[in-house]
Protein backbone atom coordinates (compact mmCIF):
# COMPACT_ATOMS: atom_id res chain seq x y z
CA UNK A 1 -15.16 4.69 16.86
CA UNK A 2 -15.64 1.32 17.79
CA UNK A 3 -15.66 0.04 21.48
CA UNK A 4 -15.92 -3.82 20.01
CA UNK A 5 -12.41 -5.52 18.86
CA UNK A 6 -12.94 -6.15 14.85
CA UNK A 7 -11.32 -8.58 12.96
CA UNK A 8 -10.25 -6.18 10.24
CA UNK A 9 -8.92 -7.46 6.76
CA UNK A 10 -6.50 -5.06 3.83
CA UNK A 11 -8.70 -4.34 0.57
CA UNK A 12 -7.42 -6.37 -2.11
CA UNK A 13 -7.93 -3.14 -4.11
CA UNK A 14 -4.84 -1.87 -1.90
CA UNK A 15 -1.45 -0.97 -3.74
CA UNK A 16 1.11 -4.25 -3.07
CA UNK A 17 3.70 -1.36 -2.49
CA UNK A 18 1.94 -0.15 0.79
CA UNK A 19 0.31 2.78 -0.75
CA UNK A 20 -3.28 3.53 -0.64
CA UNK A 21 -3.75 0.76 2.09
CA UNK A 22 -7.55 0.42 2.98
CA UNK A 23 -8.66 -1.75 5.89
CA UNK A 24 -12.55 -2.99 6.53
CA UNK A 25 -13.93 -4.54 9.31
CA UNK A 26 -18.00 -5.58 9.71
CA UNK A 27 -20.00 -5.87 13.21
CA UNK A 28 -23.60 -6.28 13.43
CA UNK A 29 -24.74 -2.61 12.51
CA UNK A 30 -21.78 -1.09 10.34
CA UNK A 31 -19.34 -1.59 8.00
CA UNK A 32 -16.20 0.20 9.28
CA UNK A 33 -13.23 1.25 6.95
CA UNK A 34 -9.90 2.92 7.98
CA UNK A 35 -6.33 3.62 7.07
CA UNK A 36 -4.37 0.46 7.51
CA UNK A 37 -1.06 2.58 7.87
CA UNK A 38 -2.59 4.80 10.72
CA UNK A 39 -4.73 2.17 12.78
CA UNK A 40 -5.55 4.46 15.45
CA UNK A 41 -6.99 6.99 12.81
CA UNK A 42 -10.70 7.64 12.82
CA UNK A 43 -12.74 5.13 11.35
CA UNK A 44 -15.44 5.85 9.08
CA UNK A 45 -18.59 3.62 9.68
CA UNK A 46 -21.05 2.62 7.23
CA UNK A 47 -24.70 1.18 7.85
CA UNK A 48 -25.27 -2.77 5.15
CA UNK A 49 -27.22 -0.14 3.01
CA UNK A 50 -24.74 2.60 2.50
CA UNK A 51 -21.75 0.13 1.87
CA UNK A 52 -23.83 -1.93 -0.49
CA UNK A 53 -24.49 0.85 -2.98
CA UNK A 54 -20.70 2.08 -2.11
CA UNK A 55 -19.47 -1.44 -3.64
CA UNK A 56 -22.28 -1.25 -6.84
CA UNK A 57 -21.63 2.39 -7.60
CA UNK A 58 -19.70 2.54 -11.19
CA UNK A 59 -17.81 5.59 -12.45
């Protein structure tokens, strides 16, 4: 978890209808993602690398 305050911002790959609502916030050393409806849920953090080849991965 995070002991910084992040400026975190809704996935625009997030349903309109507030399902499947995605946040993401960046620091310095990690990309950190979360649920935007449960904001004190864990976070899951992510090192430049790892989220890089997260965003270029096809299925």
């Amino acid at each position: 978890m995070s002991t910084t305050k992040l400026a975190w911002r809704k996935s625009s790959y997030s349903g309109s209808d507030g399902d499947s609502c995605v946040e993401v916030a960046a620091d310095t050393r990690r990309v950190h993602v979360r649920d935007s409806k449960v904001t004190r849920s864990p976070e899951l953090g992510f090192r430049q690398a790892q989220w890089d080849a997260f965003l270029t991965t096809r299925r």
